[in-house]
PDB file of N, CA and C in Angstrom:
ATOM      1  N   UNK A   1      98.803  38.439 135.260  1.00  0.00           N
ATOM      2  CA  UNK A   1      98.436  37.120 135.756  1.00  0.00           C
ATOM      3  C   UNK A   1      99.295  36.066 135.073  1.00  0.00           C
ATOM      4  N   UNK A   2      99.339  36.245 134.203  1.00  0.00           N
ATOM      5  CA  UNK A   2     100.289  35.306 133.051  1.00  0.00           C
ATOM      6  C   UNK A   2     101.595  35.210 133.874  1.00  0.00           C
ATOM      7  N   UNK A   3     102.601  36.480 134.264  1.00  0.00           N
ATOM      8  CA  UNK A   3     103.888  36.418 134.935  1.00  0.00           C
ATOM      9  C   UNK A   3     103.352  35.129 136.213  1.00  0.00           C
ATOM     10  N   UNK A   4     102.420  35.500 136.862  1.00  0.00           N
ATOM     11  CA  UNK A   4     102.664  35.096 138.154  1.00  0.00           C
ATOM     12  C   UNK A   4     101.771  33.235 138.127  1.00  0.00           C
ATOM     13  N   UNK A   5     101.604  32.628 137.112  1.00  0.00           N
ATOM     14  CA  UNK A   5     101.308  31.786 136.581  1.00  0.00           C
ATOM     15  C   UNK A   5     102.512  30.713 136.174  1.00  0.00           C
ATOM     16  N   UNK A   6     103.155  31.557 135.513  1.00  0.00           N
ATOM     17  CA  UNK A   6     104.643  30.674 134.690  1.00  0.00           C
ATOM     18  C   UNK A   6     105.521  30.714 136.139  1.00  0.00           C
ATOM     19  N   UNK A   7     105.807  32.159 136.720  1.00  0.00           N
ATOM     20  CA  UNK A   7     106.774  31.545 137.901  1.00  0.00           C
ATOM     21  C   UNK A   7     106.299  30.668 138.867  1.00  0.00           C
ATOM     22  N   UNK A   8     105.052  30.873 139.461  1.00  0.00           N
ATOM     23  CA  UNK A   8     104.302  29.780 139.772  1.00  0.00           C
ATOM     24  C   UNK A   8     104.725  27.827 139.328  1.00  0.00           C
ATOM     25  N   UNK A   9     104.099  27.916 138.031  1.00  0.00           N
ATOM     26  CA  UNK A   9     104.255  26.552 137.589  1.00  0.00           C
ATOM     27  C   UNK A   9     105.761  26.412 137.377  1.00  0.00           C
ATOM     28  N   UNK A  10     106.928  27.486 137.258  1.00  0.00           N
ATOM     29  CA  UNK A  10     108.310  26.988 137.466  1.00  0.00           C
ATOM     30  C   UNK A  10     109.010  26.288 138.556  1.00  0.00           C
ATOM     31  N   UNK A  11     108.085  26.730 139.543  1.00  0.00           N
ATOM     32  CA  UNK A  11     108.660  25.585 141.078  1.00  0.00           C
ATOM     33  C   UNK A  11     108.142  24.492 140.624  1.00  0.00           C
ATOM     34  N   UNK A  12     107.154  24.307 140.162  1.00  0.00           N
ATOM     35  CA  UNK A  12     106.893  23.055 140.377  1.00  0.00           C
ATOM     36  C   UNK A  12     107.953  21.721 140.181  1.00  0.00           C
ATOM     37  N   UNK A  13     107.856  21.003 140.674  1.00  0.00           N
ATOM     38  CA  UNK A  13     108.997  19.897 140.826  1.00  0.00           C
ATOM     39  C   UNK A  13     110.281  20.009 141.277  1.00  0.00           C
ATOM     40  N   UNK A  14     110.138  20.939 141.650  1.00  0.00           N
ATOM     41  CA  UNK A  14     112.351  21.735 141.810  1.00  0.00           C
ATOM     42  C   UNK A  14     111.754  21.415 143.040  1.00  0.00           C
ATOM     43  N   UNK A  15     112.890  21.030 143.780  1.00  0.00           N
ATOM     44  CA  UNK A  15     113.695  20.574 145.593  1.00  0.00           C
ATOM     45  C   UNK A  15     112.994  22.025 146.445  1.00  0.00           C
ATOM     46  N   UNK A  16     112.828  21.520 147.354  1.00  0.00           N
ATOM     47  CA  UNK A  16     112.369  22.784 148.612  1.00  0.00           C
ATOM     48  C   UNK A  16     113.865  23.054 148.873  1.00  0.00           C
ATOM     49  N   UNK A  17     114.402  23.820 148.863  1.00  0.00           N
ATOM     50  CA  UNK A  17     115.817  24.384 149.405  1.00  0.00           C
ATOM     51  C   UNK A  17     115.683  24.896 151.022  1.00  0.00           C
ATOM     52  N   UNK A  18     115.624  23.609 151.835  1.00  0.00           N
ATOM     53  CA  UNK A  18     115.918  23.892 153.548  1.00  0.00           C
ATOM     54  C   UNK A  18     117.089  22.666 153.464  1.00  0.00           C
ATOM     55  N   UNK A  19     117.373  23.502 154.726  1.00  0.00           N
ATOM     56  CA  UNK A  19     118.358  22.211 155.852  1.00  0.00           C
ATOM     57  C   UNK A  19     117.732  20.729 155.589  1.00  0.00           C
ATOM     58  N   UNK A  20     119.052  20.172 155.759  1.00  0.00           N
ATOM     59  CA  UNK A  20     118.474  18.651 155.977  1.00  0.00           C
ATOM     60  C   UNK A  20     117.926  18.018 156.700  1.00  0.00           C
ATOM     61  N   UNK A  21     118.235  18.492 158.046  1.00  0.00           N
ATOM     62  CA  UNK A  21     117.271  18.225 159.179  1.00  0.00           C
ATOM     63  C   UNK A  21     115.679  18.598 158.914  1.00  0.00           C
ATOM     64  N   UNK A  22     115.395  19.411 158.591  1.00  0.00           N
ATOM     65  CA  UNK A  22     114.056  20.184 157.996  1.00  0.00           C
ATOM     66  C   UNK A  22     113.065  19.341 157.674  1.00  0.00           C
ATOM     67  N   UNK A  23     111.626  19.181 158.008  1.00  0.00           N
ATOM     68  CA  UNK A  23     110.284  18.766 157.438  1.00  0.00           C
ATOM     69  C   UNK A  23     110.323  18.256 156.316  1.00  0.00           C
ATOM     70  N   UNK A  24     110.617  19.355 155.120  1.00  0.00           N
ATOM     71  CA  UNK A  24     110.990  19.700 153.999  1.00  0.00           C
ATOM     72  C   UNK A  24     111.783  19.506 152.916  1.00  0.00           C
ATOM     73  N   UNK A  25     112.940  18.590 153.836  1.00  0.00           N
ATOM     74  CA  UNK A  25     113.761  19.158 153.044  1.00  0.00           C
ATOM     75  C   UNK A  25     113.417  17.018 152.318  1.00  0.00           C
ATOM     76  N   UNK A  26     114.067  17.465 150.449  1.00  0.00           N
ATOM     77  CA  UNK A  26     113.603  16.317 150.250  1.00  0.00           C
ATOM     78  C   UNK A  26     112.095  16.307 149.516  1.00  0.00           C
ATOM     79  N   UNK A  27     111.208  17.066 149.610  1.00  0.00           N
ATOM     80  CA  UNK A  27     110.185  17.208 149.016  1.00  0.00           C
ATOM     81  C   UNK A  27     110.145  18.399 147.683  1.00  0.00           C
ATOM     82  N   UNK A  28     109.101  18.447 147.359  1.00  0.00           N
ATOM     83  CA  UNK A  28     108.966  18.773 145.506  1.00  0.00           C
ATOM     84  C   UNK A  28     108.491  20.115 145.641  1.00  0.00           C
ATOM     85  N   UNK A  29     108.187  21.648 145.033  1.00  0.00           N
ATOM     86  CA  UNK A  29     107.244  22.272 145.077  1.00  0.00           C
ATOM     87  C   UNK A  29     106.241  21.558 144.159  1.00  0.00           C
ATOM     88  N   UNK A  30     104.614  21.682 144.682  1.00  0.00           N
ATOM     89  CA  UNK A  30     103.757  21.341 144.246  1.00  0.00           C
ATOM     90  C   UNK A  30     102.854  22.773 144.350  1.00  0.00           C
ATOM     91  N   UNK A  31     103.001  23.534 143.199  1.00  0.00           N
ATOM     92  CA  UNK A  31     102.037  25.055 143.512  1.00  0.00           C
ATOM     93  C   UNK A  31     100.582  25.018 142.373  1.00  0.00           C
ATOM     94  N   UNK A  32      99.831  25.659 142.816  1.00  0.00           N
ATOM     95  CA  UNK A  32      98.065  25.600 142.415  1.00  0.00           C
ATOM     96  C   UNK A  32      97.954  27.268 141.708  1.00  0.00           C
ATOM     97  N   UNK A  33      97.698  27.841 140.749  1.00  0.00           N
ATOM     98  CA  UNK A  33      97.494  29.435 141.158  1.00  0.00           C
ATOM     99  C   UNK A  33      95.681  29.069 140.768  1.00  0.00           C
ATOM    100  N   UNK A  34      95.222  29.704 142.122  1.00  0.00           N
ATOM    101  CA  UNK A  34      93.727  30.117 142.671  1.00  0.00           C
ATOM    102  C   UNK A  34      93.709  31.550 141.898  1.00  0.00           C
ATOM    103  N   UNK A  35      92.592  31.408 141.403  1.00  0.00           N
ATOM    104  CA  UNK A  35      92.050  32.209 140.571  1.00  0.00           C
ATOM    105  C   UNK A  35      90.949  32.985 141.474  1.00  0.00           C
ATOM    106  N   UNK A  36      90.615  34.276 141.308  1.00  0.00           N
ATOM    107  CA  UNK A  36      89.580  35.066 141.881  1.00  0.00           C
ATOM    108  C   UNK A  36      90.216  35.430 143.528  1.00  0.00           C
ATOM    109  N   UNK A  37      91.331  34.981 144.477  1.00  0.00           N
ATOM    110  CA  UNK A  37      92.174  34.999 145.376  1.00  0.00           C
ATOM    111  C   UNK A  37      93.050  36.061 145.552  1.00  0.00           C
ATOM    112  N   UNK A  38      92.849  36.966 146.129  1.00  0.00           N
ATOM    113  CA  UNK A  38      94.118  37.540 146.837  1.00  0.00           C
ATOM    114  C   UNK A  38      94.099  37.600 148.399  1.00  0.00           C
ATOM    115  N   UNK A  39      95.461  38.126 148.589  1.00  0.00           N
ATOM    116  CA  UNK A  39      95.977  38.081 149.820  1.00  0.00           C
ATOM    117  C   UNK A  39      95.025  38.871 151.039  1.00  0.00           C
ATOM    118  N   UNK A  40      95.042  40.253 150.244  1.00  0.00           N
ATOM    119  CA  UNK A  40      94.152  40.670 151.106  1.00  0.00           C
ATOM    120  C   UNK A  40      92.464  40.283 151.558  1.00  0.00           C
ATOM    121  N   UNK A  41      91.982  39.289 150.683  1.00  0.00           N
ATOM    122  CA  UNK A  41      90.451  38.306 151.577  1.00  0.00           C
ATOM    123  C   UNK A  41      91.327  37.536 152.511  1.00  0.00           C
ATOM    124  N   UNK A  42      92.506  36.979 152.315  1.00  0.00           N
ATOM    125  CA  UNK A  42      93.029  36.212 153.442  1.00  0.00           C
ATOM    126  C   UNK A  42      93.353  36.999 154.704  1.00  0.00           C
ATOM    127  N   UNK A  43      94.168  37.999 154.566  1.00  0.00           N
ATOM    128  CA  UNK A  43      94.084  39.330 155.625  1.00  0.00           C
ATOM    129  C   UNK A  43      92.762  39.707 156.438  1.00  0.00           C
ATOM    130  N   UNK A  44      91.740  39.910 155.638  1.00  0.00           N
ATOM    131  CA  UNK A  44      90.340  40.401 156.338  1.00  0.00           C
ATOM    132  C   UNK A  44      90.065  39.401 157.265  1.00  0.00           C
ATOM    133  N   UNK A  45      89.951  38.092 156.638  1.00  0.00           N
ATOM    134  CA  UNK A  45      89.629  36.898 156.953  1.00  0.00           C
ATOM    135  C   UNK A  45      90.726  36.750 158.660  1.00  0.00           C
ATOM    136  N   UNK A  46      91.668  36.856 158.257  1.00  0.00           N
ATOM    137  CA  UNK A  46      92.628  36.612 159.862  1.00  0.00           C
ATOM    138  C   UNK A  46      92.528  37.556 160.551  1.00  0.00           C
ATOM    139  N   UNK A  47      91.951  38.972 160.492  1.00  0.00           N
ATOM    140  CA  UNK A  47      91.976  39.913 161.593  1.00  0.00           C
ATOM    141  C   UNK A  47      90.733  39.843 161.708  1.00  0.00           C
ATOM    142  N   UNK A  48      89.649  39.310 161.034  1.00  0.00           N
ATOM    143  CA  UNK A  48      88.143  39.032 161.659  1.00  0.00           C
ATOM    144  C   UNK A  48      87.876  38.328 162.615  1.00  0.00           C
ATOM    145  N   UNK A  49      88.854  37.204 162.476  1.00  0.00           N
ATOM    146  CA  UNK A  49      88.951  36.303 163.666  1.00  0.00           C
ATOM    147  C   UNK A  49      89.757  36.638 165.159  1.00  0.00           C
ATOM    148  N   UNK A  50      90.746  37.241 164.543  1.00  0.00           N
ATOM    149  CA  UNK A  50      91.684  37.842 165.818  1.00  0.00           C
ATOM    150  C   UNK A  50      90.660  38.811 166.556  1.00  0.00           C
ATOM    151  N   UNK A  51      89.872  39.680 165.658  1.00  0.00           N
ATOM    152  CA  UNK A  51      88.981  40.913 166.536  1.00  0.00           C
ATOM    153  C   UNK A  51      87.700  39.919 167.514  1.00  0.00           C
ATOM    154  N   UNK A  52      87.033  38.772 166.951  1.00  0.00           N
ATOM    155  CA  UNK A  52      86.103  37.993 167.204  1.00  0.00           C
ATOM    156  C   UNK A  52      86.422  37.159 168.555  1.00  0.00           C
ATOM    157  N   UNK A  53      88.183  36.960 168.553  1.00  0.00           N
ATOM    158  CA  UNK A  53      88.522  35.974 169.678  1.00  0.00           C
ATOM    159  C   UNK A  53      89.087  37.554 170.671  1.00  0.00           C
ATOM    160  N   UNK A  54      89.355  38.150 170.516  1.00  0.00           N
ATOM    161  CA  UNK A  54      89.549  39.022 171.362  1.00  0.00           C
ATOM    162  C   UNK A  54      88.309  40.055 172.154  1.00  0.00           C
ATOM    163  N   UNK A  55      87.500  39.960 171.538  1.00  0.00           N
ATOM    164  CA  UNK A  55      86.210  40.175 171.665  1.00  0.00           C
ATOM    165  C   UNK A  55      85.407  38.910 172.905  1.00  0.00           C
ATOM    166  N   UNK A  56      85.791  37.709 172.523  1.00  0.00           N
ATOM    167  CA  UNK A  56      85.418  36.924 173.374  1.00  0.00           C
ATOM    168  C   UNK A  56      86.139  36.811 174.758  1.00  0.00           C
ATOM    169  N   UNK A  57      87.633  36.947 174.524  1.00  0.00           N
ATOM    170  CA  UNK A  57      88.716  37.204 175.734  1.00  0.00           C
ATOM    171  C   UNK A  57      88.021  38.348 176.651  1.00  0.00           C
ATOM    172  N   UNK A  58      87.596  39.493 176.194  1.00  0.00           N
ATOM    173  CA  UNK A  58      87.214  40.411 176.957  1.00  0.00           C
ATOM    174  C   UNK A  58      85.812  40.668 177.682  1.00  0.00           C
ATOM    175  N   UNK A  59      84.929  39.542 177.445  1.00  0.00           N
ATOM    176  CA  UNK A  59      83.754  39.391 177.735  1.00  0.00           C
ATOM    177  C   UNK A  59      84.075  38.771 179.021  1.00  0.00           C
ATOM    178  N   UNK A  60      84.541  37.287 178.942  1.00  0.00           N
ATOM    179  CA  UNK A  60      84.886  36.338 179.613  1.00  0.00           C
ATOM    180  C   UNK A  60      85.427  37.333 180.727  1.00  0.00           C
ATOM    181  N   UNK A  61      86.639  38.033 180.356  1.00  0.00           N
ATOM    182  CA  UNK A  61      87.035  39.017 181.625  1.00  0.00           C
ATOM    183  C   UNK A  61      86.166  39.697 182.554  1.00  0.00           C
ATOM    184  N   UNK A  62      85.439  40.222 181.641  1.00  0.00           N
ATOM    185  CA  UNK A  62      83.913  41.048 182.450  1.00  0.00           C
ATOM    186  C   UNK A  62      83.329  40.547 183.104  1.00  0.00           C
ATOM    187  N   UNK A  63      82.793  39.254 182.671  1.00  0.00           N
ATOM    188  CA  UNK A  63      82.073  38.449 183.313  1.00  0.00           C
ATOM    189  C   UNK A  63      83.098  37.211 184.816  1.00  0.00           C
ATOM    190  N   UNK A  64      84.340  37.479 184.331  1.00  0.00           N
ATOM    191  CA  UNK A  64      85.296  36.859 185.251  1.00  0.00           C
ATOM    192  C   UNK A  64      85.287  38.373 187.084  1.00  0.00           C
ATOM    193  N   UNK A  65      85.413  39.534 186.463  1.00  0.00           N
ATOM    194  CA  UNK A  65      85.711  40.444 187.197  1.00  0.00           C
ATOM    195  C   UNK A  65      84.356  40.883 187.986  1.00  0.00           C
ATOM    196  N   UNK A  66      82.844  40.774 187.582  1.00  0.00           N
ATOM    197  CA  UNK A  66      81.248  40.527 188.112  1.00  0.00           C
ATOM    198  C   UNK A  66      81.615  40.039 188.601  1.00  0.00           C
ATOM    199  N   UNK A  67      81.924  38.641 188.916  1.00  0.00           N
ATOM    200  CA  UNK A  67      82.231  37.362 189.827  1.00  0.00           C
ATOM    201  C   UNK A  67      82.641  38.007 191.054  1.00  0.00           C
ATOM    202  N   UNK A  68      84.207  38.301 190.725  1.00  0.00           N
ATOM    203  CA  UNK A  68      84.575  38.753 192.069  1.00  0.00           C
ATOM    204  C   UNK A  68      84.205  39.502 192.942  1.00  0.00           C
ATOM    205  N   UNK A  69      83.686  40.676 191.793  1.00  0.00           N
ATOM    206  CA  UNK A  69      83.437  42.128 192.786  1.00  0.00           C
ATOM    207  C   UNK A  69      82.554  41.474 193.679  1.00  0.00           C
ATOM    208  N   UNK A  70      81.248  40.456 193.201  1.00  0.00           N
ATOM    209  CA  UNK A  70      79.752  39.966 193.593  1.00  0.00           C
ATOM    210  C   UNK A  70      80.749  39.068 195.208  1.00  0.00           C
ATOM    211  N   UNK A  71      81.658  38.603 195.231  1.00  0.00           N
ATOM    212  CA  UNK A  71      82.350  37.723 195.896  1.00  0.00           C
ATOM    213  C   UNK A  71      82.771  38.596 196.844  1.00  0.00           C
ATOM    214  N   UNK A  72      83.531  39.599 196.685  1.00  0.00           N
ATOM    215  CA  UNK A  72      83.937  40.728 197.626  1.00  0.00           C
ATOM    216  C   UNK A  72      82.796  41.470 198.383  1.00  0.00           C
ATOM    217  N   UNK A  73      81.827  42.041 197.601  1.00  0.00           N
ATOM    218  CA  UNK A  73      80.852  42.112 198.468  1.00  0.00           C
ATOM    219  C   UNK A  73      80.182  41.175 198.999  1.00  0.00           C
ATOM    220  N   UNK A  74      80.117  39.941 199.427  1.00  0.00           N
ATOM    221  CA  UNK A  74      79.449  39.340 200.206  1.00  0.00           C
ATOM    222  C   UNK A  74      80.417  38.943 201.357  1.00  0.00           C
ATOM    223  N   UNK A  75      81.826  39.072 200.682  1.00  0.00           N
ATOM    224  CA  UNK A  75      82.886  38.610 201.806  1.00  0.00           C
ATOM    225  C   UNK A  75      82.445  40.013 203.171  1.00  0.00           C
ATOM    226  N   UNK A  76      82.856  41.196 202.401  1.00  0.00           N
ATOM    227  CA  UNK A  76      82.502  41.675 203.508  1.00  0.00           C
ATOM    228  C   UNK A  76      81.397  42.470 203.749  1.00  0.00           C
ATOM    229  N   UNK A  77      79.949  41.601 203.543  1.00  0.00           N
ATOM    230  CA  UNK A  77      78.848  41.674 204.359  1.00  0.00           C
ATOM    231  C   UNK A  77      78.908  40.589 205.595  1.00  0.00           C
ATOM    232  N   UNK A  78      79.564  39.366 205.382  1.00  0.00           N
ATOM    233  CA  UNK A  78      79.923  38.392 206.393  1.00  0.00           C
ATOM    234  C   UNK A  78      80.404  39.263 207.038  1.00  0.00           C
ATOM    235  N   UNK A  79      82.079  40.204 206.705  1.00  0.00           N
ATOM    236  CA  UNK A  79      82.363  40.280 208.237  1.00  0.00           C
ATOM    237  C   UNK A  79      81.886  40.967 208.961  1.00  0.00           C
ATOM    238  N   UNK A  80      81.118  42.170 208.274  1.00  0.00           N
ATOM    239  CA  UNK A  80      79.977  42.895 208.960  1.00  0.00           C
ATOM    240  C   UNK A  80      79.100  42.653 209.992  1.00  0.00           C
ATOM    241  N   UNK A  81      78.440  41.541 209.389  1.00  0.00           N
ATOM    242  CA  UNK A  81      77.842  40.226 210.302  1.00  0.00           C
ATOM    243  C   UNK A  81      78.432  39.993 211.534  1.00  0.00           C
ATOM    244  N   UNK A  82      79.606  39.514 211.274  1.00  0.00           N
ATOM    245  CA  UNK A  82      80.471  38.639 211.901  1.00  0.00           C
ATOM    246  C   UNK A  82      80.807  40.094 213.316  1.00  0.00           C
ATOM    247  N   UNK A  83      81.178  40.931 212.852  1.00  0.00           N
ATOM    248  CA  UNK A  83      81.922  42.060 213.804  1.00  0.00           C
ATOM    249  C   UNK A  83      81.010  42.573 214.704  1.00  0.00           C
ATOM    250  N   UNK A  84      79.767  42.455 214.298  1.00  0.00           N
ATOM    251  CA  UNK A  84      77.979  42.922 214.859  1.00  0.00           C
ATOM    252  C   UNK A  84      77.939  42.121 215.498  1.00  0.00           C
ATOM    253  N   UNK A  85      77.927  41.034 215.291  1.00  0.00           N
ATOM    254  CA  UNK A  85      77.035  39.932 216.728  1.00  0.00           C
ATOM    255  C   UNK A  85      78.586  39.794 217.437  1.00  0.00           C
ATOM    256  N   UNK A  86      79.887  39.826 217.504  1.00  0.00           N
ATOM    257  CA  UNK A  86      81.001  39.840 218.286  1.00  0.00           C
ATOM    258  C   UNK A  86      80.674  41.135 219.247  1.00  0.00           C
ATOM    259  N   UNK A  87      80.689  42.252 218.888  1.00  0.00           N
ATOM    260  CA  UNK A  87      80.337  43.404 219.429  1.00  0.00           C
ATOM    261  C   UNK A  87      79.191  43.157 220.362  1.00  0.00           C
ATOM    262  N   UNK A  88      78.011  42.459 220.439  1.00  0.00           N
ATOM    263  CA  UNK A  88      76.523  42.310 221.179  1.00  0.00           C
ATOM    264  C   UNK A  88      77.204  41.206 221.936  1.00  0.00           C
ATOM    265  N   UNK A  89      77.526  40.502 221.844  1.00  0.00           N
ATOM    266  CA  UNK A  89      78.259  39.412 222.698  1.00  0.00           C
ATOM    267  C   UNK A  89      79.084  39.793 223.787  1.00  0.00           C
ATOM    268  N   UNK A  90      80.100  40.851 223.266  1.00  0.00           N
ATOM    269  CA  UNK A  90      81.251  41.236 224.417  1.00  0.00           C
ATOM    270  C   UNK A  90      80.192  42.430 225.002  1.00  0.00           C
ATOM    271  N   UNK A  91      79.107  43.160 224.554  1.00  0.00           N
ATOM    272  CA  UNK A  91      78.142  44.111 225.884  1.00  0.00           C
ATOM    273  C   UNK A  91      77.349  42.974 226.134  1.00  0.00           C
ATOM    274  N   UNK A  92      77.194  42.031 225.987  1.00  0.00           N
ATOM    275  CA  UNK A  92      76.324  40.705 226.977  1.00  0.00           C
ATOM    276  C   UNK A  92      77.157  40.703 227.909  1.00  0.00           C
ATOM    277  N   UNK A  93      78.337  40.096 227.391  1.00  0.00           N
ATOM    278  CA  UNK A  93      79.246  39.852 228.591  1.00  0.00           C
ATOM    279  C   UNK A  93      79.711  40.890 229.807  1.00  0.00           C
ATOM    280  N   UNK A  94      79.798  42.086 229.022  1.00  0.00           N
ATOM    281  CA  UNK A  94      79.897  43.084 230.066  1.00  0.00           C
ATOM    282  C   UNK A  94      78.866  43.354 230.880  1.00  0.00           C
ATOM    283  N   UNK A  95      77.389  43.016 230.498  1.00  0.00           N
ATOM    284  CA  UNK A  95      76.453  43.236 231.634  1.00  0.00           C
ATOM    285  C   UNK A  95      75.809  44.463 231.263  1.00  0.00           C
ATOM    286  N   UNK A  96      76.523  45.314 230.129  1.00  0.00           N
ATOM    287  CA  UNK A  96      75.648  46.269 229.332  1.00  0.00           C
ATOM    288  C   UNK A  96      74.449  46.371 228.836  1.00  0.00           C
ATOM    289  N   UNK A  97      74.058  47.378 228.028  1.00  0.00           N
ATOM    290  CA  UNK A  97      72.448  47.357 227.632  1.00  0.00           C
ATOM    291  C   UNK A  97      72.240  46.066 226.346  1.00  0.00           C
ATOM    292  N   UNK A  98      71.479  44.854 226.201  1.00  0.00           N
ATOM    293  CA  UNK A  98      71.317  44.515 225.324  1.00  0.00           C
ATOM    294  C   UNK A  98      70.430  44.916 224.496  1.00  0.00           C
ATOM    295  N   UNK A  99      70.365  45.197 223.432  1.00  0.00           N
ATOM    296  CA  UNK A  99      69.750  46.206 222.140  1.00  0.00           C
ATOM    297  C   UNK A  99      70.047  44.942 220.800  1.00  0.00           C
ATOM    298  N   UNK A 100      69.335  44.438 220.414  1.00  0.00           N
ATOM    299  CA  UNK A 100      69.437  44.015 218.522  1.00  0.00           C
ATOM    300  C   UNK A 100      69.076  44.735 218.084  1.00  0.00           C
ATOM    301  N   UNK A 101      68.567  45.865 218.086  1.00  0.00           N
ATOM    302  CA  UNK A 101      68.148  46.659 217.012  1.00  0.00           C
ATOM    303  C   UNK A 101      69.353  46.806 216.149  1.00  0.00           C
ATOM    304  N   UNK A 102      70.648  46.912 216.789  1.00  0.00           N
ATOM    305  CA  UNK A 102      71.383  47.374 215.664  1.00  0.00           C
ATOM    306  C   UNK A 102      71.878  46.386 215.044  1.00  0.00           C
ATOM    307  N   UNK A 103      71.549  44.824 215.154  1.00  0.00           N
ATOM    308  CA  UNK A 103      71.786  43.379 214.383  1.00  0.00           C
ATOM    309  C   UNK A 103      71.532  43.372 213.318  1.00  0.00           C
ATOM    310  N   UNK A 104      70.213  44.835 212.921  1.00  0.00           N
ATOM    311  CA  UNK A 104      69.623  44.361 211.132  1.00  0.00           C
ATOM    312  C   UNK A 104      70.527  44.717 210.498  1.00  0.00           C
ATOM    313  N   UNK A 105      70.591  44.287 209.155  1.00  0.00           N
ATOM    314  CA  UNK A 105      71.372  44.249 208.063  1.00  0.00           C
ATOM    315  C   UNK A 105      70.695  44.104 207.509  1.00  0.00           C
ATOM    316  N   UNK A 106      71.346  45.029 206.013  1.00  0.00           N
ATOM    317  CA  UNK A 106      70.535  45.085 204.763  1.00  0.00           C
ATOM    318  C   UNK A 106      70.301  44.150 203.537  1.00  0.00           C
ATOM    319  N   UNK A 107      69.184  44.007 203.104  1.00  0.00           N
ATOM    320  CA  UNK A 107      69.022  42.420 202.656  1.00  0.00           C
ATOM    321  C   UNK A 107      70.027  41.861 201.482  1.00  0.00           C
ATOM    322  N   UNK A 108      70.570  40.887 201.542  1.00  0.00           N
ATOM    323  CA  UNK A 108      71.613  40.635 200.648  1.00  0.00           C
ATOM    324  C   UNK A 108      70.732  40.835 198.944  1.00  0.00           C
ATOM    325  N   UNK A 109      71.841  41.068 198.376  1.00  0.00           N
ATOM    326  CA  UNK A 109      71.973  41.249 196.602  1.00  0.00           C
ATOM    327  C   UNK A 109      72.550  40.581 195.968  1.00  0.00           C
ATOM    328  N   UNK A 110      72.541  39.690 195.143  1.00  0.00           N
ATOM    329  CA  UNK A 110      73.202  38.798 194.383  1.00  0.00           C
ATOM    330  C   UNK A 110      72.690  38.890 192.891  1.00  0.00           C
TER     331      UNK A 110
END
């Protein structure tokens, strides 16, 4: 701990070494050493979140892809609908047997 303390407090005040164009460049190191800290709680810490938001991405999907399927099936219970009473219409017109019995349809699901 001692090594990584002294090189630590050796930046301090020395030039950031970037380009001139750079954020940076022009400013001081100013370094802290955090005690009880390592890298790896920072690691856990960033793939907890990455698993948590990806976790949420894939819900949202699920619940995006319900939608549709629920959308597709009703699209084509319409045309079902739609192709049934076209069909009873053109044997009206022909002068054929009129029958609704075969008009029922099964009760919608949502």
């Amino acid at each position: 701990v001692s090594t990584q303390s002294t090189g630590i407090t050796g930046l301090n005040g020395k030039l950031v070494a970037v380009k001139r164009f750079r954020k940076a460049h022009g400013q001081t190191w100013n370094c802290k050493l955090l005690h009880k800290f390592s890298w790896d709680s920072l690691l856990e810490k960033k793939e907890k979140e990455l698993r948590e938001l990806k976790f949420k991405e894939h819900k949202a999907k699920d619940e995006e892809r319900q939608i549709n399927e629920t959308y597709r099936k009703m699209v084509a219970m319409k045309k079902q609908r739609v192709d049934l009473l076209a069909k009873s219409r053109r044997e009206d017109a022909a002068g054929g047997p009129v029958s609704y019995t075969h008009l029922t349809l099964p009760k919608k699901r949502i």
